[in-house]
Protein backbone atom coordinates (compact mmCIF):
# COMPACT_ATOMS: atom_id res chain seq x y z
CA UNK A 1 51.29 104.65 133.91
CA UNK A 2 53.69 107.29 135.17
CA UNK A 3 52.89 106.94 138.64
CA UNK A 4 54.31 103.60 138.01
CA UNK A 5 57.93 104.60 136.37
CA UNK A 6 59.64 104.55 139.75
CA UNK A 7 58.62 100.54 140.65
CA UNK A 8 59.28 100.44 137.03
CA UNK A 9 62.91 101.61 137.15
CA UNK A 10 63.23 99.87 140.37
CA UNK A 11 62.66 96.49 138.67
CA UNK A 12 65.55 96.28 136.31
CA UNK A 13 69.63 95.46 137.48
CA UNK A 14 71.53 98.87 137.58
CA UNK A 15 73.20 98.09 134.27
CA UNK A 16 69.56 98.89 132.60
CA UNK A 17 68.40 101.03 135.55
CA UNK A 18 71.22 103.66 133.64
CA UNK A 19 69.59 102.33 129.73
CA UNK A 20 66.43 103.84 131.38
CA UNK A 21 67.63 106.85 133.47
CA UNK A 22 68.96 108.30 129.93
CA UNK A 23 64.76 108.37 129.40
CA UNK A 24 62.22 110.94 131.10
CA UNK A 25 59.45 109.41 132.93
CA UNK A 26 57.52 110.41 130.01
CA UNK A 27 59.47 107.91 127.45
CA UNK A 28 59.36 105.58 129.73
CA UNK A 29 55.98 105.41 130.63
CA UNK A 30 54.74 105.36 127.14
CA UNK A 31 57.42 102.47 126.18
CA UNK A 32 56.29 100.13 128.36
CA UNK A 33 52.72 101.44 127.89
CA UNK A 34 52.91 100.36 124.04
CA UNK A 35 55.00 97.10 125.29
CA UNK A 36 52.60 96.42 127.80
CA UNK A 37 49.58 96.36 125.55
CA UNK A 38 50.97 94.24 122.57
CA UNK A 39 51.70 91.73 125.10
CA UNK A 40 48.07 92.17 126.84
CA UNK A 41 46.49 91.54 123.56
CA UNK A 42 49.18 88.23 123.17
CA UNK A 43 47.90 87.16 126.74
CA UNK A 44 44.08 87.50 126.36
CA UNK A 45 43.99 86.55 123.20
CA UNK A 46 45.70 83.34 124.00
CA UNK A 47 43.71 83.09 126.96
CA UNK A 48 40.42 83.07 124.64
CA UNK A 49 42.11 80.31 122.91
CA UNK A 50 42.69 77.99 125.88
CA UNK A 51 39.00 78.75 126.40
CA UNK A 52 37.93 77.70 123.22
CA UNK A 53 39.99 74.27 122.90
CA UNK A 54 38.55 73.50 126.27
CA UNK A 55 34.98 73.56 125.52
CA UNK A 56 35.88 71.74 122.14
CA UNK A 57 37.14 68.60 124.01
CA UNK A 58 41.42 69.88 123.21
CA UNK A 59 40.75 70.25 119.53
CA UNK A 60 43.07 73.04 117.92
CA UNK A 61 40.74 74.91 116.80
CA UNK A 62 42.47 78.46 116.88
CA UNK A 63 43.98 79.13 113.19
CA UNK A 64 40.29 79.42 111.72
CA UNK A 65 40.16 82.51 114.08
CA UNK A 66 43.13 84.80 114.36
CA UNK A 67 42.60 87.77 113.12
CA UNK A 68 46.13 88.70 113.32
CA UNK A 69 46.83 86.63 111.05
CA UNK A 70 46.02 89.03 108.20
CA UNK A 71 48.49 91.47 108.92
CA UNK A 72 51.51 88.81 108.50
CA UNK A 73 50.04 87.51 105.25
CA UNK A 74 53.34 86.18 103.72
CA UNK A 75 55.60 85.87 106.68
CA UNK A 76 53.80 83.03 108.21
CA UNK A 77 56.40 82.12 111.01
CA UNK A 78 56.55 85.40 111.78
CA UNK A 79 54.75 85.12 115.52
CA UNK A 80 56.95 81.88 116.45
CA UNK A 81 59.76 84.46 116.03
CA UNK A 82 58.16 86.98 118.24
CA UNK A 83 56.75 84.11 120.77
CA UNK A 84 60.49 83.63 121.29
CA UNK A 85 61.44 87.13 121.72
CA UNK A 86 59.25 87.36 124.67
CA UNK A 87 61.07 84.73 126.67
CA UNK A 88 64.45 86.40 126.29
CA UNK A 89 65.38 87.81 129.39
CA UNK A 90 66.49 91.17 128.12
CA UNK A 91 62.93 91.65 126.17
CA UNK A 92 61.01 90.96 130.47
CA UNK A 93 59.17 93.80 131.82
CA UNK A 94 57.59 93.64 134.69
CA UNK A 95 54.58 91.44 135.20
CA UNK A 96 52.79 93.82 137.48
CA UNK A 97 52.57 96.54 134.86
CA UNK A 98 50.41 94.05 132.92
CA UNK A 99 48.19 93.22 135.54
CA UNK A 100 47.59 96.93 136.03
CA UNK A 101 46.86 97.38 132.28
CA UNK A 102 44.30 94.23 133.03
CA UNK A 103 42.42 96.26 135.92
CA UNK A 104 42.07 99.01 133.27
CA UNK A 105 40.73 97.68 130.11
CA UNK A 106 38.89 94.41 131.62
CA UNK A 107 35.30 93.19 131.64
CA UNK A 108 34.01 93.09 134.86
CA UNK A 109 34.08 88.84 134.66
CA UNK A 110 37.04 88.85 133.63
CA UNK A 111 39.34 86.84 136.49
CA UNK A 112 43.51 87.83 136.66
CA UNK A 113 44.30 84.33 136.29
CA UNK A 114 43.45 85.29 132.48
CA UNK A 115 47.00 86.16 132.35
CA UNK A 116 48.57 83.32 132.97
CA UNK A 117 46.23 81.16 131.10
CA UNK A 118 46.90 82.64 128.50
CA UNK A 119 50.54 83.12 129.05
CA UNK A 120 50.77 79.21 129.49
CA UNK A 121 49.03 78.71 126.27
CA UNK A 122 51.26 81.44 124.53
CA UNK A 123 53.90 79.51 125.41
CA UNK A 124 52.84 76.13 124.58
CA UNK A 125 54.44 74.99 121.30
CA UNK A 126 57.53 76.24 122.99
CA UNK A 127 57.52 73.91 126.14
CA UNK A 128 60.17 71.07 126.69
CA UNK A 129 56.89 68.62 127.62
CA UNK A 130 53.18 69.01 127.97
CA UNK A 131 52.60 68.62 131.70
CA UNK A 132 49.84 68.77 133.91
CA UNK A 133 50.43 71.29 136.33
CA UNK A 134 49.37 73.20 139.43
CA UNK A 135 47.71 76.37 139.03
CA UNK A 136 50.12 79.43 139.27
CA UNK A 137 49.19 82.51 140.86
CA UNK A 138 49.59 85.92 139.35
CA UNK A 139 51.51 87.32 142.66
CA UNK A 140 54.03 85.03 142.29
CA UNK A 141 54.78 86.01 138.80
CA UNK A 142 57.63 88.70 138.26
CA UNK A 143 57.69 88.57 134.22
CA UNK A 144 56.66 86.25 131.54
CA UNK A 145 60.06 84.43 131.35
CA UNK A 146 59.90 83.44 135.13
CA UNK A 147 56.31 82.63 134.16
CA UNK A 148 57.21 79.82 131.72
CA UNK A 149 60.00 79.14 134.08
CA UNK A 150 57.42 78.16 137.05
CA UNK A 151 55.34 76.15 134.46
CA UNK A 152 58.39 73.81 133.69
CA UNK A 153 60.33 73.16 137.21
CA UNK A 154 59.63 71.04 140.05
CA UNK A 155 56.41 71.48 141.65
CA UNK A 156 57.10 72.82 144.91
CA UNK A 157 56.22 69.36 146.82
CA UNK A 158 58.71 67.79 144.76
CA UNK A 159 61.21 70.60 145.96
CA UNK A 160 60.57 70.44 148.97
CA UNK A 161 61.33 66.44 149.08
CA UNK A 162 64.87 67.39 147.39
CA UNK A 163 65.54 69.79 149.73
CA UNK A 164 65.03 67.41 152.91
CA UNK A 165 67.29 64.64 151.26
CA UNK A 166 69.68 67.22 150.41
CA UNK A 167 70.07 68.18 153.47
CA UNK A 168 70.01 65.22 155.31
CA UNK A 169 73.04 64.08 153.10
CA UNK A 170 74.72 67.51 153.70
CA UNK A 171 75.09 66.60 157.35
CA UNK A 172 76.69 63.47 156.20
CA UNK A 173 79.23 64.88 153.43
CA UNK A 174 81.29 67.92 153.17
CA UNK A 175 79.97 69.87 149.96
CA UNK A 176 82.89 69.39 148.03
CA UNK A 177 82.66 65.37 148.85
CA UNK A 178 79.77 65.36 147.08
CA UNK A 179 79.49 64.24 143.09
CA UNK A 180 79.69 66.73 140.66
CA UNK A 181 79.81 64.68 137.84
CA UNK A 182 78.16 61.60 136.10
CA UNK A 183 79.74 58.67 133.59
CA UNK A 184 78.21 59.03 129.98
CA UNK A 185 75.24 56.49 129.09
CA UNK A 186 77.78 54.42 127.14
CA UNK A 187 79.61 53.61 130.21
CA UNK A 188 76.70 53.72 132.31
CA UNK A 189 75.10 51.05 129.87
CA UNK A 190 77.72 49.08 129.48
CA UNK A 191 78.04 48.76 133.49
CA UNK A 192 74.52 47.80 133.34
CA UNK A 193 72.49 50.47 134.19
CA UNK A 194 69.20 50.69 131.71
CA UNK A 195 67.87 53.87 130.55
CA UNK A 196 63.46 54.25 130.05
CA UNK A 197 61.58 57.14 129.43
CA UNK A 198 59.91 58.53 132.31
CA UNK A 199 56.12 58.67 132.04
CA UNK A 200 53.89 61.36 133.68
CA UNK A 201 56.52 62.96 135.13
CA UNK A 202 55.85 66.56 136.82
CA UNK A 203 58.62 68.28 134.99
CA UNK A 204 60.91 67.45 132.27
CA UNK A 205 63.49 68.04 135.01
CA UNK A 206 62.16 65.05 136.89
CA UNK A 207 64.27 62.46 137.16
CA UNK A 208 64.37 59.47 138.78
CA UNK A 209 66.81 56.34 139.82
CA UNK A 210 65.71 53.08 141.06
CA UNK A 211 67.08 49.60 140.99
CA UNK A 212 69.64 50.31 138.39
CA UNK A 213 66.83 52.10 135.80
CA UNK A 214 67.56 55.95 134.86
CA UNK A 215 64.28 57.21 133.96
CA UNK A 216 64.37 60.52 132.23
CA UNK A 217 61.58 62.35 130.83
CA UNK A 218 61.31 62.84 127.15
CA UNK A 219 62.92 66.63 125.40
CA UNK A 220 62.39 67.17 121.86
CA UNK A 221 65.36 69.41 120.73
CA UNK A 222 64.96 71.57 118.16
CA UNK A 223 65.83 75.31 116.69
CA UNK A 224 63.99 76.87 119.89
CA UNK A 225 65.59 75.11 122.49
CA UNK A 226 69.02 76.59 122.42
CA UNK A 227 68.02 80.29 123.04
CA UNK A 228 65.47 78.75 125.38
CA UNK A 229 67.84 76.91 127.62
CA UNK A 230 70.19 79.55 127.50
CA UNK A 231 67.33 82.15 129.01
CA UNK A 232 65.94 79.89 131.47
CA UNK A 233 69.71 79.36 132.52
CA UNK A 234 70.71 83.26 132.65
CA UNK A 235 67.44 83.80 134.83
CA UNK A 236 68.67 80.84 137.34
CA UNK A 237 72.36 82.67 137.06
CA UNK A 238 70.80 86.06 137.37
CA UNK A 239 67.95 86.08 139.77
CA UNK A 240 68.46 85.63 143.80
CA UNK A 241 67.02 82.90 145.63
CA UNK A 242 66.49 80.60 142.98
CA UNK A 243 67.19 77.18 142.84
CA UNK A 244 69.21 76.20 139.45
CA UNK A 245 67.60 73.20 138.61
CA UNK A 246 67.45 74.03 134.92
CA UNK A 247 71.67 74.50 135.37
CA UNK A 248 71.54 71.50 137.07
CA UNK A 249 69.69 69.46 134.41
CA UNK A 250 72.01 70.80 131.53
CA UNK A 251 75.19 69.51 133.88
CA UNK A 252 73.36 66.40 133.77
CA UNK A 253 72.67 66.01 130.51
CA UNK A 254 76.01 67.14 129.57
CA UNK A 255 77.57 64.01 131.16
CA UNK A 256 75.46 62.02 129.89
CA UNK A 257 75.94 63.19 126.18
CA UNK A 258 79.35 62.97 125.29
CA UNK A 259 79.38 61.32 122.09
CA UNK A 260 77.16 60.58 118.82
CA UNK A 261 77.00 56.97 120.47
CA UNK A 262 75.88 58.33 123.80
CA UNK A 263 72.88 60.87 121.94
CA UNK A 264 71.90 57.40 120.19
CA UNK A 265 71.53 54.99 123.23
CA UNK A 266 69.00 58.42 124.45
CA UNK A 267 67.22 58.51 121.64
CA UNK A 268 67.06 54.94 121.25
CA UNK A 269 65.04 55.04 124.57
CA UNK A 270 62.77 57.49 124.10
CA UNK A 271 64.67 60.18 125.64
CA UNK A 272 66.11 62.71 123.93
CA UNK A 273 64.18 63.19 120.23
CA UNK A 274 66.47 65.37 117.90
CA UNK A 275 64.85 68.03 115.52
CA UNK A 276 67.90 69.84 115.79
CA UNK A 277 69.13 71.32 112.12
CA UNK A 278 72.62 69.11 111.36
CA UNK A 279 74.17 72.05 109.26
CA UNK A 280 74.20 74.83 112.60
CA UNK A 281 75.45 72.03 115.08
CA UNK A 282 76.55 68.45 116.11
CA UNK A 283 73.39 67.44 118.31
CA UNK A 284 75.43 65.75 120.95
CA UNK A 285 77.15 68.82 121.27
CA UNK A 286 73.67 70.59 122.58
CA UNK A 287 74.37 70.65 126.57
CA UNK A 288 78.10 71.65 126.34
CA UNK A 289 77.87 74.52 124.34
CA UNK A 290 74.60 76.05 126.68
CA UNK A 291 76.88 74.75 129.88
CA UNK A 292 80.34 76.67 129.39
CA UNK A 293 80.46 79.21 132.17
CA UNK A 294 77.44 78.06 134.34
CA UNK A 295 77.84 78.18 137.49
CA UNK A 296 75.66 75.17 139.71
CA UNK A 297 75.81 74.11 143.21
CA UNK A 298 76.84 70.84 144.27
CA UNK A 299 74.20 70.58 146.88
CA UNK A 300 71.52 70.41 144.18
CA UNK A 301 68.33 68.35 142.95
CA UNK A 302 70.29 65.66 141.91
CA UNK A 303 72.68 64.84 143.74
CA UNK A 304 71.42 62.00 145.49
CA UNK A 305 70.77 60.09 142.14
CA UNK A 306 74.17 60.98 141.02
CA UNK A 307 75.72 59.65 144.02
CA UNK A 308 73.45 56.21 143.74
CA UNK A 309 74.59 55.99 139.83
CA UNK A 310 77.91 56.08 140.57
CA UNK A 311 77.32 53.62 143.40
CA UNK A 312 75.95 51.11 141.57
CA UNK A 313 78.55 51.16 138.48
CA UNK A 314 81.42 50.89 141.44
CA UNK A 315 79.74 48.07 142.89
CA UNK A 316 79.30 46.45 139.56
CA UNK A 317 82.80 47.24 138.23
CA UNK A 318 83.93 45.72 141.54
CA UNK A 319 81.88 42.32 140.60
CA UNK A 320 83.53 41.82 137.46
CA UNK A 321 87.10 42.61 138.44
CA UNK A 322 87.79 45.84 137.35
CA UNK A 323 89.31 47.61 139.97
CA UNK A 324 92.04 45.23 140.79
CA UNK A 325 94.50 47.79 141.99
CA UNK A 326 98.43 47.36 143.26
CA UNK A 327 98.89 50.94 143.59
CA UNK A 328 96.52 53.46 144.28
CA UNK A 329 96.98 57.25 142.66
CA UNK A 330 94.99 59.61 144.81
CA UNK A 331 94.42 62.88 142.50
CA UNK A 332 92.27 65.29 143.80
CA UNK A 333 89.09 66.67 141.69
CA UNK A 334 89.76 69.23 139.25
CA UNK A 335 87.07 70.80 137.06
CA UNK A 336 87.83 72.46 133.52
CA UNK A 337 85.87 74.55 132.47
CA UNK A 338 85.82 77.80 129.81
CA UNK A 339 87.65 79.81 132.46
CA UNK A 340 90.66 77.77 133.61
CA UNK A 341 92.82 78.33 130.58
CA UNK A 342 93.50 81.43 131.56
CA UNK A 343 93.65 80.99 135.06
CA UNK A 344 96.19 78.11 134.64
CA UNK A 345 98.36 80.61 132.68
CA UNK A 346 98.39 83.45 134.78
CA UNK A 347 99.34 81.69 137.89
CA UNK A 348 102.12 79.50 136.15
CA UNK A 349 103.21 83.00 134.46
CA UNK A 350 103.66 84.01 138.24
CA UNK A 351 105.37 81.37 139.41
CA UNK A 352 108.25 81.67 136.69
CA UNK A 353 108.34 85.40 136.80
CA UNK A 354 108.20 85.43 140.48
CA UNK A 355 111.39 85.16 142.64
CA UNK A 356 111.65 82.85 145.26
CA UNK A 357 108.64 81.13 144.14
CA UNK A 358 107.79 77.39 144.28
CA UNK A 359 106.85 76.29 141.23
CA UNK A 360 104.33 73.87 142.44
CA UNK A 361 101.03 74.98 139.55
CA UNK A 362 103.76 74.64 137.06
CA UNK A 363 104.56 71.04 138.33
CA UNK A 364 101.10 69.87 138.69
CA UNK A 365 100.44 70.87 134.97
CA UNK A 366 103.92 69.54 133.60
CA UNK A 367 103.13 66.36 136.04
CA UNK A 368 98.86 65.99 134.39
CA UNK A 369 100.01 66.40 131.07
CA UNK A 370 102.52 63.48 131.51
CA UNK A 371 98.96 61.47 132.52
CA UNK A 372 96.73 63.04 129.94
CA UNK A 373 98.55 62.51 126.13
CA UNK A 374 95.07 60.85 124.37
CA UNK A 375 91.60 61.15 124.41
CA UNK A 376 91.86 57.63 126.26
CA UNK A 377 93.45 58.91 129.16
CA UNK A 378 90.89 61.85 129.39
CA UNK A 379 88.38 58.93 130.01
CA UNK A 380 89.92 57.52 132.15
CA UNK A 381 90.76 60.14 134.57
CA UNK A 382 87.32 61.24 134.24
CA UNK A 383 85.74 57.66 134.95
CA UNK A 384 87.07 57.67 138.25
CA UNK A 385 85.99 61.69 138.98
CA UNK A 386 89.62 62.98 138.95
CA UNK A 387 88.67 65.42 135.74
CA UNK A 388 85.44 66.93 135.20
CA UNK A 389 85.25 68.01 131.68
CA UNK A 390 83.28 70.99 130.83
CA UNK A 391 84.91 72.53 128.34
CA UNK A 392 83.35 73.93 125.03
CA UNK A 393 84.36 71.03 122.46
CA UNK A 394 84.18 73.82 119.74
CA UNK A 395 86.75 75.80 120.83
CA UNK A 396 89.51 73.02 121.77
CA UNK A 397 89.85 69.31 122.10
CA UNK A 398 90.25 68.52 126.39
CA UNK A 399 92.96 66.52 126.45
CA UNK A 400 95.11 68.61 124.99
CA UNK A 401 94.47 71.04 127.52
CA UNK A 402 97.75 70.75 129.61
CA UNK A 403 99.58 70.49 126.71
CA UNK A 404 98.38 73.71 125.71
CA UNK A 405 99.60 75.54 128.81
CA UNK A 406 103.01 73.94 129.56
CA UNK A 407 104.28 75.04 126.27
CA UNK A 408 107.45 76.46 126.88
CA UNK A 409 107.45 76.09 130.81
CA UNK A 410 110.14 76.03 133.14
CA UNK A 411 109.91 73.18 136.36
CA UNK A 412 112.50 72.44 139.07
CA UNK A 413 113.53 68.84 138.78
CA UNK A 414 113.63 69.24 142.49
CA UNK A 415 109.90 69.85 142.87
CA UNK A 416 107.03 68.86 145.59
CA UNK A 417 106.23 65.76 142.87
CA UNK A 418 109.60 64.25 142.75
CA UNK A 419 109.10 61.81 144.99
CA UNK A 420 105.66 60.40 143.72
CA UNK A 421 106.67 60.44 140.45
CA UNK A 422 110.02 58.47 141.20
CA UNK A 423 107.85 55.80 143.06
CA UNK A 424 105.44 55.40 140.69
CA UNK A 425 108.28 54.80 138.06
CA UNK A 426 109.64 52.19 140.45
CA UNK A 427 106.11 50.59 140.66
CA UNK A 428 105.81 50.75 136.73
CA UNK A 429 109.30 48.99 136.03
CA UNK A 430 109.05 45.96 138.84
CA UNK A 431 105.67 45.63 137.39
CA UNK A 432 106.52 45.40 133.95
CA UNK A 433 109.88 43.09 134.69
CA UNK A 434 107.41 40.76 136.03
CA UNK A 435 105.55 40.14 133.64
CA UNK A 436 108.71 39.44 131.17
CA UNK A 437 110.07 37.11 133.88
CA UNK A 438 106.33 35.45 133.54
CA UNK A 439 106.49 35.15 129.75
CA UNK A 440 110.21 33.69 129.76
CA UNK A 441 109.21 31.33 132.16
CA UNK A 442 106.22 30.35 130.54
CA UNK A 443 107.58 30.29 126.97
CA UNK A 444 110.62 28.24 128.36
CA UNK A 445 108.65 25.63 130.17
CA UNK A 446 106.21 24.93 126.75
CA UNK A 447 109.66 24.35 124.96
CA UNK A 448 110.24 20.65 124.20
CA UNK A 449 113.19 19.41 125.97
């Protein structure tokens, strides 16, 4: 074991390469040694299990023999608590230093792939769907939570298919031309699109678009999947070279779900089941609070779909007359998120403490929260993509957001907007003295001579 300490140390980010230079190689080596053979015993024993249900036709047959179970007598949950612990990406140690402890202590049949049998099955109450999946090889496993990460993503033939249209459409579109967001499923129903549950799909991440059905693959929410999510998420943040599909799923889910109405219509369908305990949070909440401060690129999994949603509820709006427009506000996109608060404020604070400065952030704020004064007019601008809303519900309510930061701010009258706001006015009042010159007219003409 302590020949291994230096690809051991050499494993973890600097931040706990210093937790473990505080350690000889001595402490070290007998840490993970102890670590390393609880979860050994976890894997093979889980393994055995897997074994066992296979050879009894899938029957659950493994309560009547876990000896373990003798030592928690009185704490029954107490291995659902430690199943979770295991995925949390602080708790990982390298997968390597198991398979060495394998080669040590195994029987001579004894295949590697033991491992991640029984990792799979370890992890099995715990997954977001029961799939059917492709075999995963031991090299390709770095630690247990990238383990159960592999056994939940996109196969890779299904990556590789989203990578091809991705970037075939990336040679179309600039990046930031592409959509980032998605209208909620009460808008999205109501413009006609139908929501199904998708059935055997590859991944719970797998999903799909086609002639105006959303099919998404059934998650049951409960107490586990918060700290789940938010693991599988860190690992996508965390690790290089990997694609954040599970990032990109929680963005989509989060525009989906922004409402009690819109968590009904999903679970209505199939879609979303909620086991989630009422007194710790709102359900519909679930994707905004693991989304604040994730980071996701636009040229991802779904972008295609997204762009074909949004398509078809244009095209549809079109149809019925929606969009009949006189004057046509161009705002550019703008996404609000956990960290633009304070960015907001720190560049208006420069602005008025700045000489010589043009106060231009300081007008665009003053100018978006003359738009935004409801929770109306937050839908709105975010129906047509001008605000993407992904801030934590929790810890403010998003359309008071400019409110908030133009408290007590100074603007030139004689500002970069003055113009566009003076025309619009113009537009508003010739409008509006139209349509009393309408009603008079009417109302006269209906009056008996």
């Amino acid at each position: 074991m302590k020949r291994l300490v230096p690809r051991i140390r050499a494993s973890y980010s600097e931040e706990m390469s210093k937790s473990l230079g505080a350690r000889s190689d001595n402490e070290v080596a007998e840490m993970m040694l102890k670590d390393g053979c609880f979860i050994l015993h976890r894997l093979l024993k889980y393994a055995r299990c897997a074994k066992m249900e296979e050879a009894d036709d899938g029957n659950d047959r493994f309560g009547e023999d876990d000896e373990d179970w003798t030592q928690v007598y009185g704490r029954c949950f107490i291995w659902q608590f430690v199943t979770g612990d295991l995925l949390l990406l602080e708790n990982q140690i390298p997968f390597f230093l198991i398979r060495e402890l394998f080669q040590q202590l195994r029987n001579e049949d004894e295949p590697e792939e033991l491992l991640v049998t029984g990792g799979l099955r370890l992890f099995w109450s715990l997954r977001p769907q029961m799939l059917h999946r492709l075999p995963i090889a031991c090299d390709d496993v770095h630690h247990l939570l990238h383990l159960f990460y592999l056994s939940v993503g996109l196969p890779a033939t299904d990556r590789k298919q989203q990578q091809q249209h991705s970037h075939r459409r990336r040679s179309d579109e600039l990046l930031s031309e592409l959509p980032q967001w998605i209208p909620c499923a009460k808008e999205l129903e109501e413009a006609g699109v139908r929501f199904r549950k998708r059935k055997n799909a590859t991944s719970f991440l797998d999903v799909k678009f086609a002639r105006g059905v959303l099919e998404i693959p059934q998650l049951e929410l409960n107490d586990s999947s918060e700290p789940l999510f938010r693991n599988l998420i860190a690992f996508e943040q965390t690790y290089p070279h990997t694609a954040r599909d599970v990032s990109t799923y929680a963005v989509f889910m989060n525009c989906l779900v922004t409402s009690e109405e819109d968590m009904r219509i999903l679970d209505l369908h199939g879609i979303l089941v909620n086991h989630l305990n009422h007194r710790r949070c709102l359900p519909w909440r679930f994707f905004s609070d693991i989304v604040a401060q994730v980071h996701w690129s636009t040229d991802n999994y779904l972008v295609n779909l997204m762009s074909a949603v949004n398509s078809l509820r244009s095209r549809r709006a079109c149809s019925r007359g929606e969009h009949t427009v006189f004057l046509v506000l161009e705002i550019p996109q703008l996404e609000l998120n956990d960290s633009s608060e304070p960015l907001f404020r720190n560049l208006i604070a420069f602005e008025q403490t700045y000489p010589h400065t043009a106060r231009d952030v300081s007008t665009y704020a003053v100018f978006m929260n003359c738009l935004v004064t409801s929770e109306e007019d937050m839908r709105i601008l975010d129906l047509h993509g001008i605000l993407v809303n992904h801030l934590n519900h929790r810890r403010c309510l998003p359309w008071r957001f400019f409110s908030d930061i133009v408290a007590q701010v100074h603007w030139s009258t004689d500002n970069y907007l003055v113009n566009l706001m003076s025309a619009v006015n113009r537009y508003r009042d010739r409008r509006r003295h139209k349509w009393r010159a309408a009603l008079v007219r009417a109302t006269t003409s209906a009056t008996p001579g």
